[in-house]
C-alpha atoms as a PDB file:
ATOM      1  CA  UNK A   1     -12.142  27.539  -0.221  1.00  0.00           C
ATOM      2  CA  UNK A   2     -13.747  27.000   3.064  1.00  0.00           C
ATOM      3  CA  UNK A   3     -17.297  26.311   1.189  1.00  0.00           C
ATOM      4  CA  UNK A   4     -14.993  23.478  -0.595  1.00  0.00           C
ATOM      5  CA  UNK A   5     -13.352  22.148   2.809  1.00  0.00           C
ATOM      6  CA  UNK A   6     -17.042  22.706   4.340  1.00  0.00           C
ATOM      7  CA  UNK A   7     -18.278  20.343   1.415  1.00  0.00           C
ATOM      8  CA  UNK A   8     -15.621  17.675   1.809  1.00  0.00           C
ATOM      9  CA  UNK A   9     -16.008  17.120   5.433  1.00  0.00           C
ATOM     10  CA  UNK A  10     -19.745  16.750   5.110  1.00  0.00           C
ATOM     11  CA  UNK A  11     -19.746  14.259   2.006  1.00  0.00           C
ATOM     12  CA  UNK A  12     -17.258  12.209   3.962  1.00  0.00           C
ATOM     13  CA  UNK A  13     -19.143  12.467   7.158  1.00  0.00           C
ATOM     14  CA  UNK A  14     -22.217  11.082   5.698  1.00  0.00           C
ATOM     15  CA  UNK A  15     -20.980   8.666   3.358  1.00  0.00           C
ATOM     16  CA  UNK A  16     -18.817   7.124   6.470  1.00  0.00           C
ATOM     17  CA  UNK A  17     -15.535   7.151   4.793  1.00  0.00           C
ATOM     18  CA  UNK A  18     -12.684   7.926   7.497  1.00  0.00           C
ATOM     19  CA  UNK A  19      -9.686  10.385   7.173  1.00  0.00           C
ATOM     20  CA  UNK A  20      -6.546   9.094   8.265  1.00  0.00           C
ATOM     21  CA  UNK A  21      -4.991  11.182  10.599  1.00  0.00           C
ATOM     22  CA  UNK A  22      -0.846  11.512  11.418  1.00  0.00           C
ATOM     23  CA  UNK A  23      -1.686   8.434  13.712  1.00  0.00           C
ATOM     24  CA  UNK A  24      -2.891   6.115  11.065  1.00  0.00           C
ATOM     25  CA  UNK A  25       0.533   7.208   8.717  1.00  0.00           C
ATOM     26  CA  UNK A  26       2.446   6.639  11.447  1.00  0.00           C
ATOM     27  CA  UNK A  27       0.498   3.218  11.918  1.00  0.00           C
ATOM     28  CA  UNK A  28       1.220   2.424   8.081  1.00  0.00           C
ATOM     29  CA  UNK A  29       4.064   3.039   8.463  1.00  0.00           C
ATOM     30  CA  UNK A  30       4.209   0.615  11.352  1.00  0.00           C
ATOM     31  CA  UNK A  31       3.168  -2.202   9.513  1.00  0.00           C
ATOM     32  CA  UNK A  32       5.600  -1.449   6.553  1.00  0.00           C
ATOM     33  CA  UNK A  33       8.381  -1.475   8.588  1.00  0.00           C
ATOM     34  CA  UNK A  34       7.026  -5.125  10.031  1.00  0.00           C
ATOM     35  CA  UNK A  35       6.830  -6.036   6.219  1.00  0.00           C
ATOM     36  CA  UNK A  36      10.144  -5.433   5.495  1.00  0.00           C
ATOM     37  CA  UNK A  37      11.564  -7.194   8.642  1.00  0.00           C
ATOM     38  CA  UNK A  38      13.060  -3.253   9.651  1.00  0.00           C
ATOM     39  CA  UNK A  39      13.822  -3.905  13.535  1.00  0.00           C
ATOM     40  CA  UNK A  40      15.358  -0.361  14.014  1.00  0.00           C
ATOM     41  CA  UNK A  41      12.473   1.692  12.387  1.00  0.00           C
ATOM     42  CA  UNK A  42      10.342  -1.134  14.030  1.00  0.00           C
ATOM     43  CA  UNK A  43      11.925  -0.288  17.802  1.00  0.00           C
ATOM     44  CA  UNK A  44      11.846   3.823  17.278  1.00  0.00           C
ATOM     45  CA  UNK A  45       8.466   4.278  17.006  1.00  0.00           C
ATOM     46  CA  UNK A  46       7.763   3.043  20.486  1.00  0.00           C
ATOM     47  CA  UNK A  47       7.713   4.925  23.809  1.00  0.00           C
ATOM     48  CA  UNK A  48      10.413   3.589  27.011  1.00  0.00           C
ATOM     49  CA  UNK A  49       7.581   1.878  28.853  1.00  0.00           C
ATOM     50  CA  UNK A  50       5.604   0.876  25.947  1.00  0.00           C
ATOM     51  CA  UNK A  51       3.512  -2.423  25.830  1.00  0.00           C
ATOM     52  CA  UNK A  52       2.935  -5.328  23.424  1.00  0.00           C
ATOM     53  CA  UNK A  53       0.028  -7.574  23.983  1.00  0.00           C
ATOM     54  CA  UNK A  54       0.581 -10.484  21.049  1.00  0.00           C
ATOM     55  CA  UNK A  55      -2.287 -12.694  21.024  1.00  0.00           C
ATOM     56  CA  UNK A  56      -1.973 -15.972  19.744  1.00  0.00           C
ATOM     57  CA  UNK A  57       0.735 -17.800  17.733  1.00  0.00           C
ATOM     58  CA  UNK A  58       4.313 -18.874  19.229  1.00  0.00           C
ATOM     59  CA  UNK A  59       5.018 -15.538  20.248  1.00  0.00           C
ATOM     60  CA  UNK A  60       2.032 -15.606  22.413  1.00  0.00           C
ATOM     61  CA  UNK A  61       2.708 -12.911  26.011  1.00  0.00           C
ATOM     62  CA  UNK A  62       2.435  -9.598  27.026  1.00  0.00           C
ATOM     63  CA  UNK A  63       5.830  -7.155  26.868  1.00  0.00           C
ATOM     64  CA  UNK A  64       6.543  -4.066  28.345  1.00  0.00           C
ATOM     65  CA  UNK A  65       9.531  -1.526  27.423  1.00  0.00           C
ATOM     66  CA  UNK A  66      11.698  -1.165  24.481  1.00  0.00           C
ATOM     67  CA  UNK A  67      14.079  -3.988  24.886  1.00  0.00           C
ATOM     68  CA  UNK A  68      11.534  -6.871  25.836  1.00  0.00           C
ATOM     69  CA  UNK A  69       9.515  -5.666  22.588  1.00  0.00           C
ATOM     70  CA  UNK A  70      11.917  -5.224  20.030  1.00  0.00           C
ATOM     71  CA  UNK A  71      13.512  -9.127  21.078  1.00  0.00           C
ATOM     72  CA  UNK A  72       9.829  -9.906  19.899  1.00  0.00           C
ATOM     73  CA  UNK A  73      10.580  -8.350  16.944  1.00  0.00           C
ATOM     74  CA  UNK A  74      13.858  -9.397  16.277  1.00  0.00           C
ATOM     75  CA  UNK A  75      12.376 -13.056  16.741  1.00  0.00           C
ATOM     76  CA  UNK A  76       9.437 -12.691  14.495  1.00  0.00           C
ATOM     77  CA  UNK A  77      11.402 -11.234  11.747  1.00  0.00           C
ATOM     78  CA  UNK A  78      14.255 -13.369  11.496  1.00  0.00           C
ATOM     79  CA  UNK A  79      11.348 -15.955  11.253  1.00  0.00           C
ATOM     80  CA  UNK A  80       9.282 -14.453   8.643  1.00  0.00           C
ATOM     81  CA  UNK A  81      11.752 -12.526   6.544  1.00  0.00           C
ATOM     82  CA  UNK A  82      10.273 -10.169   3.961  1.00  0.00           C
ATOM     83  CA  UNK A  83       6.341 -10.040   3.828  1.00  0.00           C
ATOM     84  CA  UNK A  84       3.816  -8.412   1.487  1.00  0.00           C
ATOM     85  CA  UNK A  85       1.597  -6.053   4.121  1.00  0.00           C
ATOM     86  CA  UNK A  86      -2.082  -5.696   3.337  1.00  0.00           C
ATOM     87  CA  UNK A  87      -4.012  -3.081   4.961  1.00  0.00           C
ATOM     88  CA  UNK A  88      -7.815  -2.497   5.543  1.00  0.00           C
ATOM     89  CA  UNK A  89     -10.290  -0.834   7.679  1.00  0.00           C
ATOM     90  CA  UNK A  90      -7.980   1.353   9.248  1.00  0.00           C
ATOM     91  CA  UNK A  91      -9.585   3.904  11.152  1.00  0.00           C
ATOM     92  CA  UNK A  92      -8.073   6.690  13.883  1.00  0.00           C
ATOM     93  CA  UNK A  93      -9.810   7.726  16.749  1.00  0.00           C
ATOM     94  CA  UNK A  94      -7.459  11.310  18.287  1.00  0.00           C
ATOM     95  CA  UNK A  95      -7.667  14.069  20.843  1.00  0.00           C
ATOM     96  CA  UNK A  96      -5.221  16.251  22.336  1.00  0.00           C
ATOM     97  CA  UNK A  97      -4.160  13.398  24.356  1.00  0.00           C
ATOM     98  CA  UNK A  98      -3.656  11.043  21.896  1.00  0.00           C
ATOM     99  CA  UNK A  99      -4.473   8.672  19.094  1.00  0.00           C
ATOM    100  CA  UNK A 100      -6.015   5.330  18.786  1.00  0.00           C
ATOM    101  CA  UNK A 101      -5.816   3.268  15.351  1.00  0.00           C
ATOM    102  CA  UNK A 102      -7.674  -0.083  14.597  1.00  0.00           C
ATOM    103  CA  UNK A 103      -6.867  -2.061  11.360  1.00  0.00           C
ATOM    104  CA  UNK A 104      -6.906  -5.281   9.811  1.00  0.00           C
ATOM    105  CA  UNK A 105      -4.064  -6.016   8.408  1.00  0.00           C
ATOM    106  CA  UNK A 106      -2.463  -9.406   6.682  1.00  0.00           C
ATOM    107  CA  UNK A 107       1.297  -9.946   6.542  1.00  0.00           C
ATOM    108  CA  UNK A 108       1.601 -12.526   3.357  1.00  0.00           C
ATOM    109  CA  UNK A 109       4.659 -14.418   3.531  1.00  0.00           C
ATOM    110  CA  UNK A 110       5.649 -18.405   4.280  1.00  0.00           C
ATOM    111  CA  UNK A 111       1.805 -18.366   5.494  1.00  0.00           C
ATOM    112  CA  UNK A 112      -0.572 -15.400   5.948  1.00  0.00           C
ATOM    113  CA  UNK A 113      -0.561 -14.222   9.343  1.00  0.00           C
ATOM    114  CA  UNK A 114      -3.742 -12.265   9.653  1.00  0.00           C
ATOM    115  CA  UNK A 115      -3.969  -9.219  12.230  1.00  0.00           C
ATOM    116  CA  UNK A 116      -6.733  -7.238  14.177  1.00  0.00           C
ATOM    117  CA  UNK A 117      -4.528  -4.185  15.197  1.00  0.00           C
ATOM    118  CA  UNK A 118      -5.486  -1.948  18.180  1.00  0.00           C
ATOM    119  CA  UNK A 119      -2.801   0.822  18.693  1.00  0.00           C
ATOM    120  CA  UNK A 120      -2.323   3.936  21.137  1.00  0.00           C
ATOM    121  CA  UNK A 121       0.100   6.640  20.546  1.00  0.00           C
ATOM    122  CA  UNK A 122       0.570   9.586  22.947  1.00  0.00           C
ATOM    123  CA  UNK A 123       3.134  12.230  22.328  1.00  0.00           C
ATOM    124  CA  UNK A 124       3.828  10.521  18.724  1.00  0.00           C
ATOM    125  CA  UNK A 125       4.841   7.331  20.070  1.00  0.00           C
ATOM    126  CA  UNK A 126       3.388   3.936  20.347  1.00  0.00           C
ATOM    127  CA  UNK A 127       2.473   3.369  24.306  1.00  0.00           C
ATOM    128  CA  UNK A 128       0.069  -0.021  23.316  1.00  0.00           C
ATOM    129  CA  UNK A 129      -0.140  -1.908  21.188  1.00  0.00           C
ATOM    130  CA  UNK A 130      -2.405  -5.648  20.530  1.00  0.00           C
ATOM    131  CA  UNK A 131      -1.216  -8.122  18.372  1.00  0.00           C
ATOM    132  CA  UNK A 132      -4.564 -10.458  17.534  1.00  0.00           C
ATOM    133  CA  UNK A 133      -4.371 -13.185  15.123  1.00  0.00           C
ATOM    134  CA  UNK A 134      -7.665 -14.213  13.578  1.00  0.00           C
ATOM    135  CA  UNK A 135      -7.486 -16.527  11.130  1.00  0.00           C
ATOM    136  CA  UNK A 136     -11.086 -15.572  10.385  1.00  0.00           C
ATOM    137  CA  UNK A 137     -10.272 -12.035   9.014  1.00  0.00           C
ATOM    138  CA  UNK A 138     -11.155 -10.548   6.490  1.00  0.00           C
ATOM    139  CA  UNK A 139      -8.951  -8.443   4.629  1.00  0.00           C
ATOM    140  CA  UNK A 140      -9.277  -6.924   1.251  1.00  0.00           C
ATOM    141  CA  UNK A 141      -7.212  -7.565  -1.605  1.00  0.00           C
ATOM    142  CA  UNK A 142      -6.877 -11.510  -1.212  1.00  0.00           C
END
């Protein structure tokens, strides 16, 4: 078994495919909950003095704590309303201390909003998180 787990970690390692990690499912899961316009699933995954950098688009600012974030979100998804979520080149960097994730990620609905994603959890729970639109993006799967 361990010659198996041995094996694994070293074909992975050298072909360069990542392993998500607890961060990166609770990142998924993240974006999912954007998708599906989810607020209160949205607003729990967040620390008290948590903070929202959204770059570009009307929504354009910096937030800090749970309220001032989850008006953002409140706003955008009343906007939006359901959205198809597509995610790629996720990849979670973690140590004792925490996590950080990085993805590209397009949210498909009344016009594709495309998304670099940079987020930092600590104890389980988002502390930062940047919002960067980039038309430019590529994302898989479109």
């Amino acid at each position: 078994m361990k010659r198996t787990i041995l094996s694994l970690s070293l074909f992975l390692a050298a072909t360069g495919a990542a392993v998500a990690g607890p961060a990166a499912d609770q990142a998924n899961a993240h974006f999912q909950a954007i998708g599906s316009g989810d607020v209160a699933s949205i607003s729990s995954a967040y620390s008290e003095g948590a903070q929202l950098n959204w770059i570009g688009g009307p929504l354009d600012g910096a937030y800090t704590g749970t309220n001032a974030i989850r008006g953002v979100w409140e706003k955008f998804t009343k906007s939006q309303g359901p959205l198809k979520v597509s995610v790629d080149k996720i990849d979670e960097s973690a140590n004792p201390q925490g996590a950080t994730v990085t993805a590209n990620v397009q949210f498909e609905g009344k016009q594709p909003i495309k998304v670099r994603y940079v987020l930092t959890y600590r104890e389980d729970k988002l502390v930062s998180e940047t919002w960067q639109i980039d038309p430019k993006l590529a994302v898989s799967g479109y």
